[in-house]
N, C-alpha and C. Protein backbone atom coordinates (compact mmCIF):
# COMPACT_ATOMS: atom_id res chain seq x y z
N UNK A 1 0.82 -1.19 0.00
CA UNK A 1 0.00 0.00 0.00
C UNK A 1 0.86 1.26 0.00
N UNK A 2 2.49 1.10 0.66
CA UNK A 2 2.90 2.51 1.00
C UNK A 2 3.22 2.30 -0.26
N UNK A 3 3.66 1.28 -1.23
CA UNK A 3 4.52 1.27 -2.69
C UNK A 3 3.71 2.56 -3.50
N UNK A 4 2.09 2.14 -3.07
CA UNK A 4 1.73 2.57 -4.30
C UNK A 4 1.07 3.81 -3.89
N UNK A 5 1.15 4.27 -2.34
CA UNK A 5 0.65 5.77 -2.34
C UNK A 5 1.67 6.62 -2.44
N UNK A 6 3.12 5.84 -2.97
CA UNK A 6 4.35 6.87 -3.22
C UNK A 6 4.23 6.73 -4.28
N UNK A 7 3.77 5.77 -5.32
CA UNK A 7 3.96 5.71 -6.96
C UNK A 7 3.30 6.59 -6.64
N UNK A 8 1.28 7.29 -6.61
CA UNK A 8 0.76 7.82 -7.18
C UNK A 8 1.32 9.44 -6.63
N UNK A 9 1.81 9.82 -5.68
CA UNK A 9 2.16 11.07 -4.95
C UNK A 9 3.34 11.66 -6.28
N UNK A 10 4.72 10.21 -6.56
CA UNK A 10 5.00 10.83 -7.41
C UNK A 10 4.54 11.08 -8.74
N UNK A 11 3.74 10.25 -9.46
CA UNK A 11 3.32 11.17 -10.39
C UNK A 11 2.38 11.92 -10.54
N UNK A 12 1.67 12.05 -9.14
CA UNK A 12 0.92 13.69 -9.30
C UNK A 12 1.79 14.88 -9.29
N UNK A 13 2.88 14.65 -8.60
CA UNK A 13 3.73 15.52 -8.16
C UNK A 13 4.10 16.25 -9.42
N UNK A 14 5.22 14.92 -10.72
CA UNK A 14 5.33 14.90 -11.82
C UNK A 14 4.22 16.03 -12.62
N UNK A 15 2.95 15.61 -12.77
CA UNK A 15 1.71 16.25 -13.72
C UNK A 15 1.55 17.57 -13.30
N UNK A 16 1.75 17.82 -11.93
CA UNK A 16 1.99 19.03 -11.14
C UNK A 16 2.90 20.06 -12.24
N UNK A 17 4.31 19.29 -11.80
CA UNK A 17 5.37 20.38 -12.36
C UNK A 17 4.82 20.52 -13.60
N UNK A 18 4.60 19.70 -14.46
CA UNK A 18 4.49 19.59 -16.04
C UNK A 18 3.37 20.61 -16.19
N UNK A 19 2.23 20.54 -15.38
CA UNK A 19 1.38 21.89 -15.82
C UNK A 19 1.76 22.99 -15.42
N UNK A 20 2.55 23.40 -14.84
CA UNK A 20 3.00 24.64 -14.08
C UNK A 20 4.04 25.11 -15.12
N UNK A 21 4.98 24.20 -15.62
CA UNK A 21 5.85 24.62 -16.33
C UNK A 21 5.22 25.38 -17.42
N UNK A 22 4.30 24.12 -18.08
CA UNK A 22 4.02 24.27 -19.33
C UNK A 22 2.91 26.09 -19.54
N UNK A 23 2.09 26.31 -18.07
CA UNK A 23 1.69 27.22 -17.94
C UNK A 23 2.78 28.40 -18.22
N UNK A 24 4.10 28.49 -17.93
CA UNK A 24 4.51 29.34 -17.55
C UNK A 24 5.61 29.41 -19.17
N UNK A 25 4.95 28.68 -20.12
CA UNK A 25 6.03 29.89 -21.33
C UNK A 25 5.68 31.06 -21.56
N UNK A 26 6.27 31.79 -22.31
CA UNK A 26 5.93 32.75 -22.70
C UNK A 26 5.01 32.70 -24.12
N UNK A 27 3.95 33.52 -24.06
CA UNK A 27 3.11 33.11 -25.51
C UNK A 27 3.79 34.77 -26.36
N UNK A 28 3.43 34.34 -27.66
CA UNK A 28 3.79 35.28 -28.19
C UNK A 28 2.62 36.03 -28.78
N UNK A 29 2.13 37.31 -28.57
CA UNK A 29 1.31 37.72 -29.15
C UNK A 29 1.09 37.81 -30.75
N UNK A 30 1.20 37.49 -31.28
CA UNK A 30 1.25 37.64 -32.66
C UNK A 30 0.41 39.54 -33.28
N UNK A 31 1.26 39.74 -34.32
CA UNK A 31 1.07 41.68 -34.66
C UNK A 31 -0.24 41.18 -35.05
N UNK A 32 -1.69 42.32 -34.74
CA UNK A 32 -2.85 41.68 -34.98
C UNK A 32 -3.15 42.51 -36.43
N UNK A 33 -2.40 43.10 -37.01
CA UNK A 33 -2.82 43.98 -37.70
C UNK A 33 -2.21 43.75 -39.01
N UNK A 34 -1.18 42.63 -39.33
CA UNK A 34 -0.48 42.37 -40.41
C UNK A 34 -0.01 40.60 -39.94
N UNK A 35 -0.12 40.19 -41.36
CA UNK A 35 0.06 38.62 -41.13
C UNK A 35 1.79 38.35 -41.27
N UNK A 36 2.38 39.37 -41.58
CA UNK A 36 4.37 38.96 -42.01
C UNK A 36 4.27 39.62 -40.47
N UNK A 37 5.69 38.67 -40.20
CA UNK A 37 6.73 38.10 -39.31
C UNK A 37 7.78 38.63 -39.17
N UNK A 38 9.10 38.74 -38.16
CA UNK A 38 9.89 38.92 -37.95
C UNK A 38 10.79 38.20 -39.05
N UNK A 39 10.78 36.69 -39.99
CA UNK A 39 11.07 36.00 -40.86
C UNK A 39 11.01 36.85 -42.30
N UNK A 40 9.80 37.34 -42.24
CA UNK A 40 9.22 38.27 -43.69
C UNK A 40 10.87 39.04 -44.07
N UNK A 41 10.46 38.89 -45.88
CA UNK A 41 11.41 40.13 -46.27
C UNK A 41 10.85 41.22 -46.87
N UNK A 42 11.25 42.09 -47.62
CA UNK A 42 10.50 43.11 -48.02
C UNK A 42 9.37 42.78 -49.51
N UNK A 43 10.47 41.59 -50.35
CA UNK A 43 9.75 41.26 -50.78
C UNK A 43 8.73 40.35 -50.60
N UNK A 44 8.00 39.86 -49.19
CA UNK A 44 6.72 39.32 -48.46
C UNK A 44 5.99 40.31 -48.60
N UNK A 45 6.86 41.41 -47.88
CA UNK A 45 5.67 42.81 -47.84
C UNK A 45 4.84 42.92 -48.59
N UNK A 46 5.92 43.24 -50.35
CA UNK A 46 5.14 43.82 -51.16
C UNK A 46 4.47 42.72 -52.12
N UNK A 47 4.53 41.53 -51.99
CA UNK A 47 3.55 40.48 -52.16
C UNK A 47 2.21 40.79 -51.76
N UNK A 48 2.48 41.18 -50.17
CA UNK A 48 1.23 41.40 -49.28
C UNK A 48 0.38 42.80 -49.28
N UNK A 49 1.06 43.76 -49.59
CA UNK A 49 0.67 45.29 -49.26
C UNK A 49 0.59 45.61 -50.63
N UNK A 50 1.49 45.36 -51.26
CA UNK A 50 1.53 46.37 -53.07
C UNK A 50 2.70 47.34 -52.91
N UNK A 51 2.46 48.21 -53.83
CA UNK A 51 3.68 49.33 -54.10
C UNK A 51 3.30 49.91 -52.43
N UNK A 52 4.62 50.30 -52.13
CA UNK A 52 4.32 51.33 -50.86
C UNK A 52 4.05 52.76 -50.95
N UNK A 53 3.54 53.52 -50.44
CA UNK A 53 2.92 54.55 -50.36
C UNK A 53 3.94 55.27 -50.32
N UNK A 54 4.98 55.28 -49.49
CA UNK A 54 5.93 56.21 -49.10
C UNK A 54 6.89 55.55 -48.46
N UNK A 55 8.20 55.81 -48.94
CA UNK A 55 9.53 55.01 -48.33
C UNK A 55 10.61 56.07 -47.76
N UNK A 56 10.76 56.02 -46.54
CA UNK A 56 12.20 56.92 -46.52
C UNK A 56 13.23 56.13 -45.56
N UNK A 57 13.99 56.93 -44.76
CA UNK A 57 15.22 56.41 -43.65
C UNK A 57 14.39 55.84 -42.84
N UNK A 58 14.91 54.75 -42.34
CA UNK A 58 14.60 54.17 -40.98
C UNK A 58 15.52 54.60 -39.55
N UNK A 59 14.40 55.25 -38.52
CA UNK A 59 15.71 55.06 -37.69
C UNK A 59 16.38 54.07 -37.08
N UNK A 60 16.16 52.61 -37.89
CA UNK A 60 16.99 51.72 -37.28
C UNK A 60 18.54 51.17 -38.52
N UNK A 61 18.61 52.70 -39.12
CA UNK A 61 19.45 52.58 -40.57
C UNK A 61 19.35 51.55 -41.73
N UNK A 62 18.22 51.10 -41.65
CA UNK A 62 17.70 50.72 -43.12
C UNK A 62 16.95 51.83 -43.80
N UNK A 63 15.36 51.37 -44.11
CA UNK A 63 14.67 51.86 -44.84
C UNK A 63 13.12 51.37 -44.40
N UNK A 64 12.17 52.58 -44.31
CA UNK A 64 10.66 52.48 -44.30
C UNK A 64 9.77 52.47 -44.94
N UNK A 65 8.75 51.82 -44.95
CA UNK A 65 7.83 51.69 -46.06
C UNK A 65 6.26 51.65 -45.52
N UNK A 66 5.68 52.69 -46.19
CA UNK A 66 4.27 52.52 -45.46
C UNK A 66 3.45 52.34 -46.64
N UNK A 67 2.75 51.71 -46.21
CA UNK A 67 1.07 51.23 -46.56
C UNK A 67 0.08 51.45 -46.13
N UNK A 68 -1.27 52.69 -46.87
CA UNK A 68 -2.35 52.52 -46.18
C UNK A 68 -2.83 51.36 -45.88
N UNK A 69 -3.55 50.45 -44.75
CA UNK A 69 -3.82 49.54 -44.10
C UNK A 69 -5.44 49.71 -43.14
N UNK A 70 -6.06 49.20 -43.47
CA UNK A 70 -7.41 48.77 -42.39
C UNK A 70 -7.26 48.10 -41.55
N UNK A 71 -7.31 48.78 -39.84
CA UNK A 71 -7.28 47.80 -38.86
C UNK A 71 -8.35 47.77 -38.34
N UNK A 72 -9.43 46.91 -37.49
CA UNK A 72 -10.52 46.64 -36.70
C UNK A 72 -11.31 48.10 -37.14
N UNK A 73 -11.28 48.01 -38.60
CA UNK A 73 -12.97 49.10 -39.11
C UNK A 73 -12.17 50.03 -39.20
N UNK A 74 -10.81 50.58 -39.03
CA UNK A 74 -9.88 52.12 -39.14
C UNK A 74 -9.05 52.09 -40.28
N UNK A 75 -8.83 53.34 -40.90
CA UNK A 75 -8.33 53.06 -41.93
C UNK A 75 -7.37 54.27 -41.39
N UNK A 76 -6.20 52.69 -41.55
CA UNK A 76 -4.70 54.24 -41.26
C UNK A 76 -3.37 53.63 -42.18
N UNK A 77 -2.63 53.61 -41.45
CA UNK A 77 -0.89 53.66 -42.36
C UNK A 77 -0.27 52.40 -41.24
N UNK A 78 0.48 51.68 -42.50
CA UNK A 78 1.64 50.53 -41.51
C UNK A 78 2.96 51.09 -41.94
N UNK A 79 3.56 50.83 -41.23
CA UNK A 79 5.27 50.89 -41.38
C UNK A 79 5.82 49.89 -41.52
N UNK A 80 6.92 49.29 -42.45
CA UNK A 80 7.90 48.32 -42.39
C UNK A 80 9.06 49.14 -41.88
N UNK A 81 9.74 49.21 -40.97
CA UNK A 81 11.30 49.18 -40.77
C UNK A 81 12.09 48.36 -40.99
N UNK A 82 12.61 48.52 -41.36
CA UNK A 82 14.02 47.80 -41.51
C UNK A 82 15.59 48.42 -41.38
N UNK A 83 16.68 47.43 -40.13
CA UNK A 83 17.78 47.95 -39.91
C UNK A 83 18.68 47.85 -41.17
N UNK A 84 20.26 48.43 -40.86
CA UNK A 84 21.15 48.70 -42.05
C UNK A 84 21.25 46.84 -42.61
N UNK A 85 20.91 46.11 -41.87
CA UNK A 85 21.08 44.25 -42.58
C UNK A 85 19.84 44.47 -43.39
N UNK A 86 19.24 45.00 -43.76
CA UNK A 86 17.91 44.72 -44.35
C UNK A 86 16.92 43.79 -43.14
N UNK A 87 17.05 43.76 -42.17
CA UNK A 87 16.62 42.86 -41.70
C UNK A 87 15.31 43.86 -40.77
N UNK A 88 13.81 43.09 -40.76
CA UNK A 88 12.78 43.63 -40.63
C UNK A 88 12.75 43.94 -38.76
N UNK A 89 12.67 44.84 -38.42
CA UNK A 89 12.68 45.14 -37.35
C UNK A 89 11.47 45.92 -36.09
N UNK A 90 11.04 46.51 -37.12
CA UNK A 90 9.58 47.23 -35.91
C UNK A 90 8.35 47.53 -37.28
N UNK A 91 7.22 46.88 -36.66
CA UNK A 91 6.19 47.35 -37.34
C UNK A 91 5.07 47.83 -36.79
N UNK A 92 4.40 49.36 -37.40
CA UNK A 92 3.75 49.86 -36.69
C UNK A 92 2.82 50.61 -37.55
N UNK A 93 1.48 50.41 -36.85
CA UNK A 93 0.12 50.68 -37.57
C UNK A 93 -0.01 51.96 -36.94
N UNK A 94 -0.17 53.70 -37.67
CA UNK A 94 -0.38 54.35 -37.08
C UNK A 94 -2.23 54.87 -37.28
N UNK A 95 -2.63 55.55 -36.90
CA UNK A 95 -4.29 56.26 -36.84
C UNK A 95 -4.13 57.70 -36.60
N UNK A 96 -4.59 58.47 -37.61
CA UNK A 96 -4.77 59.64 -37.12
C UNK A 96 -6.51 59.91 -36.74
N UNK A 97 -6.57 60.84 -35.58
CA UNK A 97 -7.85 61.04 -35.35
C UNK A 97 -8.37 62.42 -35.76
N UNK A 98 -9.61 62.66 -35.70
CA UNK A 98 -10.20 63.90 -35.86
C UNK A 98 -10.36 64.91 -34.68
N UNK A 99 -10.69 64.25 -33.13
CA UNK A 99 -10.41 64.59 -32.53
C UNK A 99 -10.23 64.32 -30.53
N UNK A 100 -10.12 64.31 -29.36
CA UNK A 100 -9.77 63.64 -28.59
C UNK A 100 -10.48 62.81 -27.88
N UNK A 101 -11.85 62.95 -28.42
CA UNK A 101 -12.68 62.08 -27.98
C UNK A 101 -12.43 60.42 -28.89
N UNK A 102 -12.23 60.76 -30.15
CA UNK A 102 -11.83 59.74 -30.91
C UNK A 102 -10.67 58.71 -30.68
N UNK A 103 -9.68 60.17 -30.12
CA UNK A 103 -8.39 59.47 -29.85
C UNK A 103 -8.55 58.28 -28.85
N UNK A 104 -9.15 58.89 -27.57
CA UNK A 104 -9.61 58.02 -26.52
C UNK A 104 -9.85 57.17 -26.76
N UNK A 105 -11.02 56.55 -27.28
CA UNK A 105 -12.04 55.50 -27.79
C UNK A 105 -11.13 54.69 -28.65
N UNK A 106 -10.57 55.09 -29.61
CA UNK A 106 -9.78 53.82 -30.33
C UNK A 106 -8.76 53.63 -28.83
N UNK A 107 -8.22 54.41 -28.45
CA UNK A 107 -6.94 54.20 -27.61
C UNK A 107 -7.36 52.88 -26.77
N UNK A 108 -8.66 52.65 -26.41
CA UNK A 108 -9.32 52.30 -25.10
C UNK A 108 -9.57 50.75 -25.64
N UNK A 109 -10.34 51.51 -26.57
CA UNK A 109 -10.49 49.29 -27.32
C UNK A 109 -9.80 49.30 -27.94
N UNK A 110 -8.59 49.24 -28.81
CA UNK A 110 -7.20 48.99 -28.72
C UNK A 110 -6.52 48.45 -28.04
N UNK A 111 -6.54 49.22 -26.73
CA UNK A 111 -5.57 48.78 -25.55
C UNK A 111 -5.90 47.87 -24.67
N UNK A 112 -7.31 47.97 -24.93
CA UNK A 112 -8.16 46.60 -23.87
C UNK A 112 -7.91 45.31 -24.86
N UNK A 113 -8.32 45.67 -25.95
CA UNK A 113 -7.67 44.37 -26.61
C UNK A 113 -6.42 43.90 -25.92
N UNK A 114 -5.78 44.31 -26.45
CA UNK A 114 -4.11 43.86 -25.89
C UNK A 114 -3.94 43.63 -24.46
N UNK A 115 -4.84 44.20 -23.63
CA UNK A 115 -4.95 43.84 -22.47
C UNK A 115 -5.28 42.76 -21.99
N UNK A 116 -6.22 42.49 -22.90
CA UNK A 116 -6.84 41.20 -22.19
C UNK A 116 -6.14 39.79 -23.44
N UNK A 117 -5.66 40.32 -24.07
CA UNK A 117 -4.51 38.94 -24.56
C UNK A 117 -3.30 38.76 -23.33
N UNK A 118 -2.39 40.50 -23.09
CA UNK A 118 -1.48 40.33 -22.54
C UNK A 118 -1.30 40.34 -21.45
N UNK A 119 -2.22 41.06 -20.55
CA UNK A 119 -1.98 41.00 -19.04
C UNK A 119 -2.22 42.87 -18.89
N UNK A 120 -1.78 43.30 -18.27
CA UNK A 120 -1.64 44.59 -17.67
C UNK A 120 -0.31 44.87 -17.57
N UNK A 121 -0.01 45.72 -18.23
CA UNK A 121 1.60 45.91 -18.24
C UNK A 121 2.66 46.18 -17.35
N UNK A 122 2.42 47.21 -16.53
CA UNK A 122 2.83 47.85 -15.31
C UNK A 122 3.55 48.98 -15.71
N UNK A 123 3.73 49.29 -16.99
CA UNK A 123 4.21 50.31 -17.43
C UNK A 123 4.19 51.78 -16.44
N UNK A 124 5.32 52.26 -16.13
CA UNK A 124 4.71 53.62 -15.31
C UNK A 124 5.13 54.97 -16.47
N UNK A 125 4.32 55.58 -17.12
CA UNK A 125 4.81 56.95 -18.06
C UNK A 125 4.49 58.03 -17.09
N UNK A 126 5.66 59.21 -17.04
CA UNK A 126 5.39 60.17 -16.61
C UNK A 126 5.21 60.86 -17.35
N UNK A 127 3.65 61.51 -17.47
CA UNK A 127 3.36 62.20 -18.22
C UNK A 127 3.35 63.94 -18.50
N UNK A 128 3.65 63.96 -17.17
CA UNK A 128 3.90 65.77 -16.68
C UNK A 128 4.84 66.45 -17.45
N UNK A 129 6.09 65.55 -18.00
CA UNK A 129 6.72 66.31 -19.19
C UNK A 129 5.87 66.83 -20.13
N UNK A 130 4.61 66.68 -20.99
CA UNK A 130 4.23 66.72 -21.65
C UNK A 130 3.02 67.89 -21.17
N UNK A 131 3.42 68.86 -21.24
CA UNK A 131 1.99 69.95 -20.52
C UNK A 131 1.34 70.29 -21.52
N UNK A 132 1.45 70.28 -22.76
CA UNK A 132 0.55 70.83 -24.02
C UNK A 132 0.09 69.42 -24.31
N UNK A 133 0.26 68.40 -24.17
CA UNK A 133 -0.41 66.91 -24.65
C UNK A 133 -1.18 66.01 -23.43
N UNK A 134 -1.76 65.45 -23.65
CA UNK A 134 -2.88 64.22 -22.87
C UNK A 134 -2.45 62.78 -23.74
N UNK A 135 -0.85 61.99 -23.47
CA UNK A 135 -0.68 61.28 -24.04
C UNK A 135 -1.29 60.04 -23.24
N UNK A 136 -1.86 59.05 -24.09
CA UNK A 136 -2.19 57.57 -23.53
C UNK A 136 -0.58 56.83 -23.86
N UNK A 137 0.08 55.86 -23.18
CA UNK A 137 1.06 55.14 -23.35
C UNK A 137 1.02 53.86 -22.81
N UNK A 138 1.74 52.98 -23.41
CA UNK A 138 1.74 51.68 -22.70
C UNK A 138 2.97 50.75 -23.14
N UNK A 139 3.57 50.22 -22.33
CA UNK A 139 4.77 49.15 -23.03
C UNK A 139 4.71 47.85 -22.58
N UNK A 140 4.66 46.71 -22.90
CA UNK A 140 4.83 45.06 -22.87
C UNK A 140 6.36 44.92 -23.07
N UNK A 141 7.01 44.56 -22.22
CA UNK A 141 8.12 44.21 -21.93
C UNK A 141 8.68 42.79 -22.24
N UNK A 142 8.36 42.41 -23.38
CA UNK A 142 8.63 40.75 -23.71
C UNK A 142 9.31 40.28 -24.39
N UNK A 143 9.94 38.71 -24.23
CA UNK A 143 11.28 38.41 -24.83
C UNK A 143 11.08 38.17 -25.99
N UNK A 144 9.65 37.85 -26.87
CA UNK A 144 9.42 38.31 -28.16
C UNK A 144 9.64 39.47 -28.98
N UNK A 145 9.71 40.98 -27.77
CA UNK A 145 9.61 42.14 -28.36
C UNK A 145 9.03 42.98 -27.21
N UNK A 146 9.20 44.02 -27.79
CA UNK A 146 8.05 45.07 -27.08
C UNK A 146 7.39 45.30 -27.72
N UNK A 147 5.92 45.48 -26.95
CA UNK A 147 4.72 46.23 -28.07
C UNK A 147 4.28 47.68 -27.12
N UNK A 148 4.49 48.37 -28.11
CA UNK A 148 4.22 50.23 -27.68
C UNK A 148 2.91 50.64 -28.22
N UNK A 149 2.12 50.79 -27.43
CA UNK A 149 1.21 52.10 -27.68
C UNK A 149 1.51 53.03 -27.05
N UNK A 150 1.50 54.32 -28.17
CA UNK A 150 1.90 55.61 -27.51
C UNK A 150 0.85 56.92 -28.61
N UNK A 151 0.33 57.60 -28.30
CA UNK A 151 -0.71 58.63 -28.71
C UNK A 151 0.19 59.63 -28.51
N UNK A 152 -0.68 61.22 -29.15
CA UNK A 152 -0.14 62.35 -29.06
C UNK A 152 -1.52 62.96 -29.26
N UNK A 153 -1.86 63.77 -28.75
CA UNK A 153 -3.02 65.13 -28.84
C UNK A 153 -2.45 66.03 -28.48
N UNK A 154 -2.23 66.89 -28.99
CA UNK A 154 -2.18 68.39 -29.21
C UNK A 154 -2.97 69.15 -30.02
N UNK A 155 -2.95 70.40 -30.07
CA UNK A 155 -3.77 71.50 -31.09
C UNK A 155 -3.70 70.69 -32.43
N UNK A 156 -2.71 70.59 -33.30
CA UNK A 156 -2.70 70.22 -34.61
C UNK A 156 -3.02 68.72 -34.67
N UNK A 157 -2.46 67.79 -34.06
CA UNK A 157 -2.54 66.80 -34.32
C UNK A 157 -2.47 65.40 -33.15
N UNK A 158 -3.36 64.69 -33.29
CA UNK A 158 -4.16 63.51 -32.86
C UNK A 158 -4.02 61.88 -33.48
N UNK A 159 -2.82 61.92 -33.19
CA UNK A 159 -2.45 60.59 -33.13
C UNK A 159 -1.89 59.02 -32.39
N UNK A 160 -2.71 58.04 -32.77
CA UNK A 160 -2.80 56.83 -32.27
C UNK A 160 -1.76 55.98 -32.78
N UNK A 161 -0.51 55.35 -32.11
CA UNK A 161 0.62 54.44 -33.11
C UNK A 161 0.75 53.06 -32.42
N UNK A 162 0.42 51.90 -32.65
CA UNK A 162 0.43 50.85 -32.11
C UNK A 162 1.60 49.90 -32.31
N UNK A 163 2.97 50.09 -31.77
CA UNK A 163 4.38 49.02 -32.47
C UNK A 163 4.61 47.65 -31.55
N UNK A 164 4.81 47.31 -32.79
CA UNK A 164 5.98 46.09 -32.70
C UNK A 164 6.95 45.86 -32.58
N UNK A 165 8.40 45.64 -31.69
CA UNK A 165 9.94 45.72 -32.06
C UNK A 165 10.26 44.46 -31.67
N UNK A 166 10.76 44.06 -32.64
CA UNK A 166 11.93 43.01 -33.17
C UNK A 166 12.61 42.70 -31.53
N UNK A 167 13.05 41.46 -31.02
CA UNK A 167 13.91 41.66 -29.86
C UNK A 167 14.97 42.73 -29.55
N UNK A 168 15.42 42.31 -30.79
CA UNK A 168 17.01 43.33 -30.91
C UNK A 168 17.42 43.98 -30.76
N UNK A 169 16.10 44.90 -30.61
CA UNK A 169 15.67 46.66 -30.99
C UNK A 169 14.99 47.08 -29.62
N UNK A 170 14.27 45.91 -28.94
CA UNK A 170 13.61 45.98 -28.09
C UNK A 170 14.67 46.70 -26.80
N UNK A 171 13.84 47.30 -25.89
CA UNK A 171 14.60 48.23 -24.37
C UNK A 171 13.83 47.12 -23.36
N UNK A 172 14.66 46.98 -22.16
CA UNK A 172 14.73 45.71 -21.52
C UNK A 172 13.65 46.91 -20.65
N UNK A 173 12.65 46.04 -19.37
CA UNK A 173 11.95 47.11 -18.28
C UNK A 173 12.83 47.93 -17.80
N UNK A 174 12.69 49.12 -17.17
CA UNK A 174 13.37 50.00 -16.46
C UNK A 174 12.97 49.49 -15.35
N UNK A 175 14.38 49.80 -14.43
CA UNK A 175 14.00 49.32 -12.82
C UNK A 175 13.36 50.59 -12.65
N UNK A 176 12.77 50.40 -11.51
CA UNK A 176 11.79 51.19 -10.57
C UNK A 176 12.99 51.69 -9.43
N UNK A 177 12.72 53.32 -9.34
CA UNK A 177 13.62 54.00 -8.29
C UNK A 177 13.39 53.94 -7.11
């Protein structure tokens, strides 16, 4: 009897670790707004997107390429970056709004989306630098990447930018002071 209430202890024990582990990878969110990959090259892109709209410097010393793009009913602009390897590095769907009530509202189901895939970030932005703006911000700190939402409202302009970065490119959390 003790044989076998130690067999079964250890392999509950066993099924134990194995779900705990297996709970605890990391998932990768996948970009919800474009189906190419960190793998993709430019020519995937333009398989996928068409001629680009507008190409200039990247600041990761390659080259950018945007595409008007429809995300969840919005019709805005994607970015390809790419560093000086050609190699694809941050992609990011921007939205311009009309005005800050708008901004909000996409910002909000946007970010709840991602919220409720990713968790709650813990991100802390100080926003008091910013006395002419009401920025929304947020960062995911993950070994896939970081994903940034970051807004701007001011007088002229009202914009929503949702990124992606490549590990490589990615900024590790800031400790807390």
């Amino acid at each position: 009897m003790k044989k076998l209430h130690r067999f079964c202890i250890a392999h509950l024990t066993l099924a134990v670790i194995f779900c705990l582990l297996s709970g605890c990878q990391k998932k990768i969110y996948p970009c919800p707004f474009t189906t190419i990959t960190w793998e993709n090259t430019l020519d995937d892109i333009l398989d996928l997107e068409g001629d680009p709209q507008e190409s200039y410097d990247s600041v990761y010393g390659g080259t950018t390429y945007t595409f008007p793009k429809e995300y969840n009913e919005l019709q805005g602009t994607v970015k390809y970056m790419f560093d000086e390897s050609e190699r694809l590095v941050c992609i990011s769907w921007m939205y311009q709004c009309s005005d800050s009530g708008e901004l909000n509202a996409v910002y909000e189901k946007l970010h709840s989306e991602a919220e409720n895939a990713l968790g709650k970030s813990g991100y802390e932005y100080n926003t008091a630098q910013f006395a002419d703006a009401a920025p929304f911000n947020d960062v995911w700190y993950l070994e896939s990447g970081n994903i940034v939402f970051n807004t701007v409202d001011t007088n002229d302009v009202k914009i929503l930018q949702y990124t992606f970065l490549h590990p490589d490119v990615s900024e590790e959390r800031p400790q807390k002071n």
